[in-house]
C-alpha atoms as a PDB file:
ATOM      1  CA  UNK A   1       0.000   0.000   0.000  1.00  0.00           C
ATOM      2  CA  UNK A   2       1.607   3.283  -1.304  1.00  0.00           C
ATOM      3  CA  UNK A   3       1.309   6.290   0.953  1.00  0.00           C
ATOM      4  CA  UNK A   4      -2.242   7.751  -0.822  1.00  0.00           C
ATOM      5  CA  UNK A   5      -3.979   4.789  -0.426  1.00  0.00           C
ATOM      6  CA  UNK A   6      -3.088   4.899   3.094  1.00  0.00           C
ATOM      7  CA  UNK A   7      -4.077   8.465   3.620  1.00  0.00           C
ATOM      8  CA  UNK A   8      -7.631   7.701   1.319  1.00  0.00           C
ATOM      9  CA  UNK A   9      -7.865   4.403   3.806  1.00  0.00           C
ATOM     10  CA  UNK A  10      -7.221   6.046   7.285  1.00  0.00           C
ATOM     11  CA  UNK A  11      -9.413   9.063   6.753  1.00  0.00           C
ATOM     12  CA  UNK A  12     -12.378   7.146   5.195  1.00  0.00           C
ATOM     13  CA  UNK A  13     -12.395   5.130   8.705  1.00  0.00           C
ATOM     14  CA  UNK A  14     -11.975   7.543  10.681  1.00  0.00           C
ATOM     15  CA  UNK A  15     -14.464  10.002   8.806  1.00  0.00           C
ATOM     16  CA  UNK A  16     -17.043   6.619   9.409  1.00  0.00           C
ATOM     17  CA  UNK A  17     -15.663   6.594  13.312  1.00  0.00           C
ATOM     18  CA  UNK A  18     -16.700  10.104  13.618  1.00  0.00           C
ATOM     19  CA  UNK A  19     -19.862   9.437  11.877  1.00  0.00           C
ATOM     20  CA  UNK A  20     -20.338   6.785  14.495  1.00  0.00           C
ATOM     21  CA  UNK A  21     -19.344   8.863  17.419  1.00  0.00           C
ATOM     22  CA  UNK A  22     -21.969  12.149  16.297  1.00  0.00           C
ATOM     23  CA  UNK A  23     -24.805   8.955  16.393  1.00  0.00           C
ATOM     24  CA  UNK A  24     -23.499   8.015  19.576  1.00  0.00           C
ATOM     25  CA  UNK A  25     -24.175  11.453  20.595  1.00  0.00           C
ATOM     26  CA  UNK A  26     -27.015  12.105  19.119  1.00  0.00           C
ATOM     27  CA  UNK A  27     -28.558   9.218  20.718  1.00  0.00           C
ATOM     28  CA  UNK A  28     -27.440  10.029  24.156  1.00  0.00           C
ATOM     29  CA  UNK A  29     -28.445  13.538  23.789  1.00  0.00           C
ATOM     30  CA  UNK A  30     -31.993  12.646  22.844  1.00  0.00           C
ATOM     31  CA  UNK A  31     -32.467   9.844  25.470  1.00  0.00           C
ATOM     32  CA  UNK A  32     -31.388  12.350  27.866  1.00  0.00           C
ATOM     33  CA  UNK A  33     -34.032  15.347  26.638  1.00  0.00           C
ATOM     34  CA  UNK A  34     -36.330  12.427  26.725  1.00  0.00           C
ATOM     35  CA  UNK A  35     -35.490  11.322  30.419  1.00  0.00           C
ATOM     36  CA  UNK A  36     -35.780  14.990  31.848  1.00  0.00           C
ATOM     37  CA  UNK A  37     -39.386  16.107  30.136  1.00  0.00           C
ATOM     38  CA  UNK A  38     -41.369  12.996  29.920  1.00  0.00           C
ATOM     39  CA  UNK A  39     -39.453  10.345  32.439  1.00  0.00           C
ATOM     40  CA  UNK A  40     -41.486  10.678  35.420  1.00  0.00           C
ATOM     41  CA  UNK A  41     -44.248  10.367  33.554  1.00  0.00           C
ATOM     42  CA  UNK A  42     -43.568   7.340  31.183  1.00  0.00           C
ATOM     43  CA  UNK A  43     -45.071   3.643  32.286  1.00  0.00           C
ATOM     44  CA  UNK A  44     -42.831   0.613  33.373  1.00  0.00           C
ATOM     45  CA  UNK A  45     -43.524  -0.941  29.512  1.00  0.00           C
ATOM     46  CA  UNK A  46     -42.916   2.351  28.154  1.00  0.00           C
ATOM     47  CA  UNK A  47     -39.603   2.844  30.302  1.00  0.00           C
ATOM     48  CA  UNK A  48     -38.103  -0.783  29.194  1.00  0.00           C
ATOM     49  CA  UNK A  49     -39.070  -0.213  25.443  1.00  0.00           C
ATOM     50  CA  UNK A  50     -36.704   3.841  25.438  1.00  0.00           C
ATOM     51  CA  UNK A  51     -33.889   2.223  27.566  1.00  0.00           C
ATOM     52  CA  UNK A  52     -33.486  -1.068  25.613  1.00  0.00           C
ATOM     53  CA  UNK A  53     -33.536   0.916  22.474  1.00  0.00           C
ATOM     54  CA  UNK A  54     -31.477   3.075  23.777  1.00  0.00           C
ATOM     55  CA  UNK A  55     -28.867   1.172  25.097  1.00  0.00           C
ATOM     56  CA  UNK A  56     -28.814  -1.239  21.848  1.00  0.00           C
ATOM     57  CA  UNK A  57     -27.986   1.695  19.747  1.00  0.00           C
ATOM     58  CA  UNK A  58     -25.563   3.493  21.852  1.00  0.00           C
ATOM     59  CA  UNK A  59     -23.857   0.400  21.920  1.00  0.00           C
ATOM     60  CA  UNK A  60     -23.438  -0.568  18.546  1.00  0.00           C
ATOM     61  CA  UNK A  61     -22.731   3.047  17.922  1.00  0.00           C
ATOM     62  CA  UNK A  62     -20.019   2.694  20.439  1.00  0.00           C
ATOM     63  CA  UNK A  63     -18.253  -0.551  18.877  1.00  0.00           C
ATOM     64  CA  UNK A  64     -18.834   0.411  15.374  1.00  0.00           C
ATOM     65  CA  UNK A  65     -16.607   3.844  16.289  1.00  0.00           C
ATOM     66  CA  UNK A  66     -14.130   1.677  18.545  1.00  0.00           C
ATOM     67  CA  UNK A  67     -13.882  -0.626  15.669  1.00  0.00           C
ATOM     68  CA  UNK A  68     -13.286   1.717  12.692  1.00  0.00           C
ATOM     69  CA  UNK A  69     -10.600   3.795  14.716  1.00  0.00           C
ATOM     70  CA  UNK A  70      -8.777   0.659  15.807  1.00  0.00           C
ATOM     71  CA  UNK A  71      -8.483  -0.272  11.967  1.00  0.00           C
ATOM     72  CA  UNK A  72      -7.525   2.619  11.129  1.00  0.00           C
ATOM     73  CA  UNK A  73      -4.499   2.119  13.795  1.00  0.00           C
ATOM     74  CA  UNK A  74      -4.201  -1.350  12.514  1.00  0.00           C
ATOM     75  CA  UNK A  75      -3.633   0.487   8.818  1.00  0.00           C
ATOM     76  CA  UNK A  76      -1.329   3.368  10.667  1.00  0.00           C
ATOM     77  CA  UNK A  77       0.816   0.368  12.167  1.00  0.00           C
ATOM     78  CA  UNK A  78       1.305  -1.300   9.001  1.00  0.00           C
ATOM     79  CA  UNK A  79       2.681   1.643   7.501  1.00  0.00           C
ATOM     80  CA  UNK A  80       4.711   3.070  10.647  1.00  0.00           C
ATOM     81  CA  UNK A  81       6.179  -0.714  11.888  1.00  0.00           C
ATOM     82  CA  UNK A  82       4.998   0.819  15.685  1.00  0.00           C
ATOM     83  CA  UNK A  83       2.154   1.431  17.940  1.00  0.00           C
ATOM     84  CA  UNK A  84       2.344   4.975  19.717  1.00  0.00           C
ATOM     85  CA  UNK A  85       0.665   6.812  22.775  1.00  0.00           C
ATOM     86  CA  UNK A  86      -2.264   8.165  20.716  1.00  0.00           C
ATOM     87  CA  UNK A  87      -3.352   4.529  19.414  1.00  0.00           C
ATOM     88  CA  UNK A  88      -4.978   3.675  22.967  1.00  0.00           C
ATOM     89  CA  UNK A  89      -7.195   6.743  22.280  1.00  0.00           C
ATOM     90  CA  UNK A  90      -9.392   4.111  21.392  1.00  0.00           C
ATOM     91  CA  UNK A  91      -9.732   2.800  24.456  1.00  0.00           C
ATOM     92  CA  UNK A  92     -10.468   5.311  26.299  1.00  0.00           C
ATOM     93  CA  UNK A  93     -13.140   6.488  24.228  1.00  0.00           C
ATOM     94  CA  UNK A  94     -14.597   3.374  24.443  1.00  0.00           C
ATOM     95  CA  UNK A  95     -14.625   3.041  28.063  1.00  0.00           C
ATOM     96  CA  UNK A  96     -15.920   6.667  27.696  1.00  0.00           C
ATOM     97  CA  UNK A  97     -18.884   6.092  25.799  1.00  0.00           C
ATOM     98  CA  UNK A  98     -19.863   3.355  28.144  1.00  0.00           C
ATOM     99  CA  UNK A  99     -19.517   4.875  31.213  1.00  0.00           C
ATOM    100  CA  UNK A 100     -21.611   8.126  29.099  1.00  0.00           C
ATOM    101  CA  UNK A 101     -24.533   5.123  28.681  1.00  0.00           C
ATOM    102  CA  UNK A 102     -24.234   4.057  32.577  1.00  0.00           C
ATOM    103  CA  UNK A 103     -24.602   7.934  33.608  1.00  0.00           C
ATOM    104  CA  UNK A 104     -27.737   8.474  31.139  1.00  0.00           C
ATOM    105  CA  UNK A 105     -29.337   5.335  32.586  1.00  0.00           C
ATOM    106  CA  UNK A 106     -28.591   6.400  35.901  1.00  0.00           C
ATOM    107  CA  UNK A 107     -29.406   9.665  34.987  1.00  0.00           C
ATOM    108  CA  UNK A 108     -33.366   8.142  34.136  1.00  0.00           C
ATOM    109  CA  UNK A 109     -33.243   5.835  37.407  1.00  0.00           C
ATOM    110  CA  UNK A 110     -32.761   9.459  39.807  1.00  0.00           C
ATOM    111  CA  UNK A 111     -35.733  11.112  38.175  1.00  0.00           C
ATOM    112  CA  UNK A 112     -38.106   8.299  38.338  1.00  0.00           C
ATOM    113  CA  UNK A 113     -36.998   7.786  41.768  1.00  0.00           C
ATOM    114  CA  UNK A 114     -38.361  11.562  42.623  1.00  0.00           C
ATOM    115  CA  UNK A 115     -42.466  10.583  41.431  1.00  0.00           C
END
């Protein structure tokens, strides 16, 4: 792999990372607006249906970006012969994004507790 085909490679992953992250986001935002109007007020079926969805998405939004960025290091490694300190970045957004669900949920658990 010549050196464009890298660059073309690495920034079409990480363009579909970021992609990934702003659903991530989007969903987490909107479970959140969600959670503060109408959470008190939803039923038990109602409550189960929002926070399954909502964690099934986040998640797969959450791997999908994990995954794309770690091939993208995987391509970056190939070229360069060496992992450096950035390619755990990956990690940690990871472990971001799922403590980011855990907070929402809890989040959702603190309001209903206040009916």
């Amino acid at each position: 792999m010549n050196t464009y085909e890298f660059a073309e490679a690495f920034a079409a992953l990480f363009d579909a990372a970021l992609t990934a992250w702003t659903l991530y986001f989007s969903s987490i935002s909107g479970y959140l607006v969600v959670a503060y109007l109408v959470g008190r007020k939803l039923t038990r079926s109602q409550l189960v249906v929002i926070c399954g969805l909502f964690v099934v998405v986040s998640l797969v939004m959450a791997f999908t970006g994990f995954s794309l960025t770690e091939r993208a290091i995987q391509l970056e490694i190939a070229l360069e012969g060496e992992r450096d300190a950035l390619d755990g970045a990956s990690y940690f957004l990871l472990a971001a994004q799922i403590l980011g669900i855990l907070a929402a949920l809890k989040f959702m658990i603190d309001l209903r507790k206040e009916r």
